[in-house]
N, C-alpha and C. Protein backbone atom coordinates (compact mmCIF):
# COMPACT_ATOMS: atom_id res chain seq x y z
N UNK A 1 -10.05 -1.97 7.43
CA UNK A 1 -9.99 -1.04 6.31
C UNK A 1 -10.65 0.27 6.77
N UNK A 2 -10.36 1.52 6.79
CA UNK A 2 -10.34 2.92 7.14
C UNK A 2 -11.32 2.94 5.80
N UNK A 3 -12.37 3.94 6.25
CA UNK A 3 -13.26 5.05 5.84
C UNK A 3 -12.91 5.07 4.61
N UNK A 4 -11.59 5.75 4.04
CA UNK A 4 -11.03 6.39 3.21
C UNK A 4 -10.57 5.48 1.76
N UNK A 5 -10.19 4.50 2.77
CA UNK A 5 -9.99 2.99 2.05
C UNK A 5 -11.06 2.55 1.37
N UNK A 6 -12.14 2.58 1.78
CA UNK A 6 -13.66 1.75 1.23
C UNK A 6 -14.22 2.90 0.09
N UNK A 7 -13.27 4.20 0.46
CA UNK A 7 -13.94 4.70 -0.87
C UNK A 7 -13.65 5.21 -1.56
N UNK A 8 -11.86 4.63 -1.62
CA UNK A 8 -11.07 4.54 -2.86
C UNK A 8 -11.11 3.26 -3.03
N UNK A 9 -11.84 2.09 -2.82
CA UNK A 9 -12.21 0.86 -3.33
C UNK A 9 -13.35 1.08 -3.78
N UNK A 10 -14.81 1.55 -3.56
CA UNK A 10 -15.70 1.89 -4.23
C UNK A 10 -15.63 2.95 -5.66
N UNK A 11 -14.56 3.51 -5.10
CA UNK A 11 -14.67 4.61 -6.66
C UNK A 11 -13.76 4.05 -7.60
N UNK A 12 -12.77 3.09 -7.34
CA UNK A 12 -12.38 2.24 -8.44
C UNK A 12 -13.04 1.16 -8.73
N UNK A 13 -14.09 0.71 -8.23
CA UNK A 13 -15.46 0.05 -8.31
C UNK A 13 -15.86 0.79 -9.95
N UNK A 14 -16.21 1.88 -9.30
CA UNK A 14 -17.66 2.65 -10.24
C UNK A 14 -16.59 3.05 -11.67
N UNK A 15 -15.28 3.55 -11.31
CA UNK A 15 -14.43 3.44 -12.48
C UNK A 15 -14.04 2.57 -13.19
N UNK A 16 -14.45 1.16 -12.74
CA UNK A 16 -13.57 0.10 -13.81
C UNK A 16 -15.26 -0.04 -14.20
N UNK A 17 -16.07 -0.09 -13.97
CA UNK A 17 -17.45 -0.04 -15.01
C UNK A 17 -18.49 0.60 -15.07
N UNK A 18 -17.48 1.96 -15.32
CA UNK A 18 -18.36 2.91 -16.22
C UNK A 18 -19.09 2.41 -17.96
N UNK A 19 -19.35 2.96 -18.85
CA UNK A 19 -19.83 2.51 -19.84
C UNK A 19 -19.25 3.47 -21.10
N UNK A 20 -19.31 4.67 -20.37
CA UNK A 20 -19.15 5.88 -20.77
C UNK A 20 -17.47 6.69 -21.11
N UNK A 21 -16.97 6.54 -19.93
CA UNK A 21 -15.74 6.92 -19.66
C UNK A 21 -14.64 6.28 -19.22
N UNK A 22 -13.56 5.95 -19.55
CA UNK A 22 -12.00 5.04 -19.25
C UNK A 22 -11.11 5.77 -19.00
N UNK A 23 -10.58 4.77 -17.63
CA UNK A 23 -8.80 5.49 -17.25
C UNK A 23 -8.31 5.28 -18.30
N UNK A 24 -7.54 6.03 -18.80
CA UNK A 24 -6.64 5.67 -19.39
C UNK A 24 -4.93 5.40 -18.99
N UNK A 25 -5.14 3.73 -18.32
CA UNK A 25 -3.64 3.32 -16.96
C UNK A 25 -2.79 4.16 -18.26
N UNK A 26 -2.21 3.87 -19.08
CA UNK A 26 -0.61 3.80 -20.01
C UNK A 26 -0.52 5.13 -19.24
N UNK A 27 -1.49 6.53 -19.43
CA UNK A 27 -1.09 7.82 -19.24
C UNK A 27 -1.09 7.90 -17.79
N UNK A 28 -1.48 7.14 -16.63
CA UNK A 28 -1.16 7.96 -15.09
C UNK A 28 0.11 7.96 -14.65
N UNK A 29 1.16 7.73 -15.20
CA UNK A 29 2.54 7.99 -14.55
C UNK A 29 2.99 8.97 -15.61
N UNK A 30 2.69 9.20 -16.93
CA UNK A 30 2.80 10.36 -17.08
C UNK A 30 2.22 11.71 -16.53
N UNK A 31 0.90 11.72 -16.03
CA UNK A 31 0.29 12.43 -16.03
C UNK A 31 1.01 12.73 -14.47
N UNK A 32 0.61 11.68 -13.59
CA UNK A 32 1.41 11.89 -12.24
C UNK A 32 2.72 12.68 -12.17
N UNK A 33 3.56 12.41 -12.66
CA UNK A 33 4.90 13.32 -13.12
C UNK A 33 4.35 14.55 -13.49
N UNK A 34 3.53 15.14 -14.16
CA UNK A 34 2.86 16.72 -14.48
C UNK A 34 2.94 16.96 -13.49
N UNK A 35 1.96 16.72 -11.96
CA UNK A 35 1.85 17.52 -11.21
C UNK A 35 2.61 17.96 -10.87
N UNK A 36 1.89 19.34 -9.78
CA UNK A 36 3.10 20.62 -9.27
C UNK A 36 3.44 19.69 -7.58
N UNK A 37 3.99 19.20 -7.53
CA UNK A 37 4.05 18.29 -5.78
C UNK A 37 4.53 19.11 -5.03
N UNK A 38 5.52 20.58 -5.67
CA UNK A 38 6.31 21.01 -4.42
C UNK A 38 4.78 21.90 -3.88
N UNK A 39 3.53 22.02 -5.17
CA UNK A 39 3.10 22.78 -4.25
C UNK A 39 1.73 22.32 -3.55
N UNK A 40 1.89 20.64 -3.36
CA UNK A 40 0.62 20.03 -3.09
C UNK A 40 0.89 20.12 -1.64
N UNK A 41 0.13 19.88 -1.04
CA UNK A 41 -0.49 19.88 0.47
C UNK A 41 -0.83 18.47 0.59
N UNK A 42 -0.66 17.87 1.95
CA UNK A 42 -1.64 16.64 1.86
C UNK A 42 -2.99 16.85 3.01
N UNK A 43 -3.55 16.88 2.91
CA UNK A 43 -4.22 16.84 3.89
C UNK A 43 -5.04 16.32 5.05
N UNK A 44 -5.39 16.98 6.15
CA UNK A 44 -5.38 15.51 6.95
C UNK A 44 -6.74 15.95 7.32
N UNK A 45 -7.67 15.10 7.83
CA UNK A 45 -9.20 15.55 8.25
C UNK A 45 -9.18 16.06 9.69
N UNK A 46 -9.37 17.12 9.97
CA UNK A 46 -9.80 17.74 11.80
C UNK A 46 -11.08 17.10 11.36
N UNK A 47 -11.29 16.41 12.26
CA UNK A 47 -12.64 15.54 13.11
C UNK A 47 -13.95 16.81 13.89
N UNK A 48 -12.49 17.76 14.54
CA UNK A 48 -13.78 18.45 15.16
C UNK A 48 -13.92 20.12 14.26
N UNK A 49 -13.82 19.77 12.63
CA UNK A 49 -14.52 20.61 11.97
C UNK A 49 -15.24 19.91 10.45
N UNK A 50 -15.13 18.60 10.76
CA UNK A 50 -15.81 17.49 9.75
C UNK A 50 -17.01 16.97 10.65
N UNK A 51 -18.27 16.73 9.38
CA UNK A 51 -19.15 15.99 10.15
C UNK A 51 -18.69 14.52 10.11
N UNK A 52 -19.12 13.45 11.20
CA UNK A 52 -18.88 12.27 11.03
C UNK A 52 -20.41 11.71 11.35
N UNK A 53 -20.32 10.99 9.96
CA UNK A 53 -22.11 10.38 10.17
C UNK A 53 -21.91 9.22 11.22
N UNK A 54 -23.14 9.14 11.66
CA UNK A 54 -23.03 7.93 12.48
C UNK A 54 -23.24 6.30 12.42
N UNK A 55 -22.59 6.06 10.92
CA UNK A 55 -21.94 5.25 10.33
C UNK A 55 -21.06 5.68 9.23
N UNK A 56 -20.55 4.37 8.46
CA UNK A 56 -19.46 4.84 6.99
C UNK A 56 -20.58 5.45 6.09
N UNK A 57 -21.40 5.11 6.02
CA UNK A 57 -22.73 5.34 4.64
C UNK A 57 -22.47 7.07 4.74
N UNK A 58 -22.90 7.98 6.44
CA UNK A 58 -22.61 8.68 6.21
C UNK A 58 -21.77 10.18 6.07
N UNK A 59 -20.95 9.31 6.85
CA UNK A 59 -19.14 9.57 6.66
C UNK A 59 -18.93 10.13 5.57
N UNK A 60 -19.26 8.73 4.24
CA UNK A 60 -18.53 9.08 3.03
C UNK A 60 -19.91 9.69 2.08
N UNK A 61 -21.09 9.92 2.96
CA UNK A 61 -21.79 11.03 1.52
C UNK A 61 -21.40 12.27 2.14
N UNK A 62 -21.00 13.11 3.23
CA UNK A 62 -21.01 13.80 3.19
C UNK A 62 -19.30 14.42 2.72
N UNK A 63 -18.22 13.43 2.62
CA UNK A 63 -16.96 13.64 1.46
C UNK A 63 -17.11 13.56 0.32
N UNK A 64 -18.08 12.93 -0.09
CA UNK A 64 -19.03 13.04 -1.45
C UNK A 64 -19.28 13.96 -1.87
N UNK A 65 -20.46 14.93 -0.79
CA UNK A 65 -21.13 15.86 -1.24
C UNK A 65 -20.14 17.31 -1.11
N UNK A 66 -19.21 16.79 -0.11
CA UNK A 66 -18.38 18.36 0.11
C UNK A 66 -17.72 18.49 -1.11
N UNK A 67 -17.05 17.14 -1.78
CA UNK A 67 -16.25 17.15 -2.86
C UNK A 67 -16.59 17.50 -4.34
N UNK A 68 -18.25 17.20 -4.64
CA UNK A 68 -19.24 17.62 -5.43
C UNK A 68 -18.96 19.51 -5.62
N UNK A 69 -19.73 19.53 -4.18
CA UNK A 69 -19.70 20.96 -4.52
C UNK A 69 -18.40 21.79 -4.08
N UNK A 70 -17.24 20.98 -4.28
CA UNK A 70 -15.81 22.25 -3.83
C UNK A 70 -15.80 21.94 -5.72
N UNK A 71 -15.99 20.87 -6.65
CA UNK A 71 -16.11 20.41 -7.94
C UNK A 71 -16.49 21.75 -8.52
N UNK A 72 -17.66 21.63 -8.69
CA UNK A 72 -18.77 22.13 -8.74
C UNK A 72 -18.85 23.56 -9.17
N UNK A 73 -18.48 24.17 -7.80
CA UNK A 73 -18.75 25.62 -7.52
C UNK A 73 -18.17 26.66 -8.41
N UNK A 74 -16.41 26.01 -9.01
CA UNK A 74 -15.92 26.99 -9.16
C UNK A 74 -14.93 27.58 -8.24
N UNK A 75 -14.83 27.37 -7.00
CA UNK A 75 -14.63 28.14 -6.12
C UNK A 75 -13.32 28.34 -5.98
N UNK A 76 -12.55 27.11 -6.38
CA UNK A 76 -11.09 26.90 -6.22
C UNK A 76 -10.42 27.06 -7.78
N UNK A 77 -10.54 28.56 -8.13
CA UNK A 77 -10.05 28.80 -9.88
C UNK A 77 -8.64 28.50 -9.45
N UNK A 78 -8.11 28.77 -10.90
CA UNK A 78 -6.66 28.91 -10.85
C UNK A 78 -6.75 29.64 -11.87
N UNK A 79 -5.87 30.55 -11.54
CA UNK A 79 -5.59 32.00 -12.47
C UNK A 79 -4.55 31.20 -13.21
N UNK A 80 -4.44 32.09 -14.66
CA UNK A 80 -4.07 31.32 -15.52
C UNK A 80 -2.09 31.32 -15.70
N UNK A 81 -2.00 32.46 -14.51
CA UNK A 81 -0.20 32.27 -14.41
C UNK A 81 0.36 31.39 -13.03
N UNK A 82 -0.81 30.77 -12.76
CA UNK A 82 -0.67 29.91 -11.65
C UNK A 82 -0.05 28.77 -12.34
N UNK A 83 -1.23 28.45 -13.59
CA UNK A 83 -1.16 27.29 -14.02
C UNK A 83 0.68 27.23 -15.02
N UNK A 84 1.09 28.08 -14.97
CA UNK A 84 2.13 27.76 -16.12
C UNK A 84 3.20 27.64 -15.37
């Protein structure tokens, strides 16, 4: 199991018992159909501009923490004729 794997198994971990907050399954194939796909990207990790901890522990805090603060920041707006 890949890196990536263990922590889209851990975060559907922490999502099926939250206390607070629920997927709601009925709506993700609607919601999936919303997205814009022609204009998604997939992306792939360059190794030699990612840190790689020197284990998974911290591999995946620092995709954690990058993902926190790309969250976070603001940084990635979308102007509002993007969105329509």
């Amino acid at each position: 199991m890949s890196v990536t794997d263990r922590i889209r198994e851990a975060c559907a971990h922490v999502a099926g018992s939250a206390r607070w907050v629920r997927v709601d399954a009925a709506r993700i194939e609607e919601y999936a159909k919303s997205l814009p796909l022609g204009r998604a990207v997939a992306p792939a990790v360059d190794w030699s501009r990612h840190y790689r901890g020197t284990d998974e522990a911290g591999t995946a805090a620092f995709f954690v923490t990058l993902d926190a603060i790309n969250l976070g920041s603001g940084i990635f707006r979308i102007s509002r004729s993007a969105r329509g």
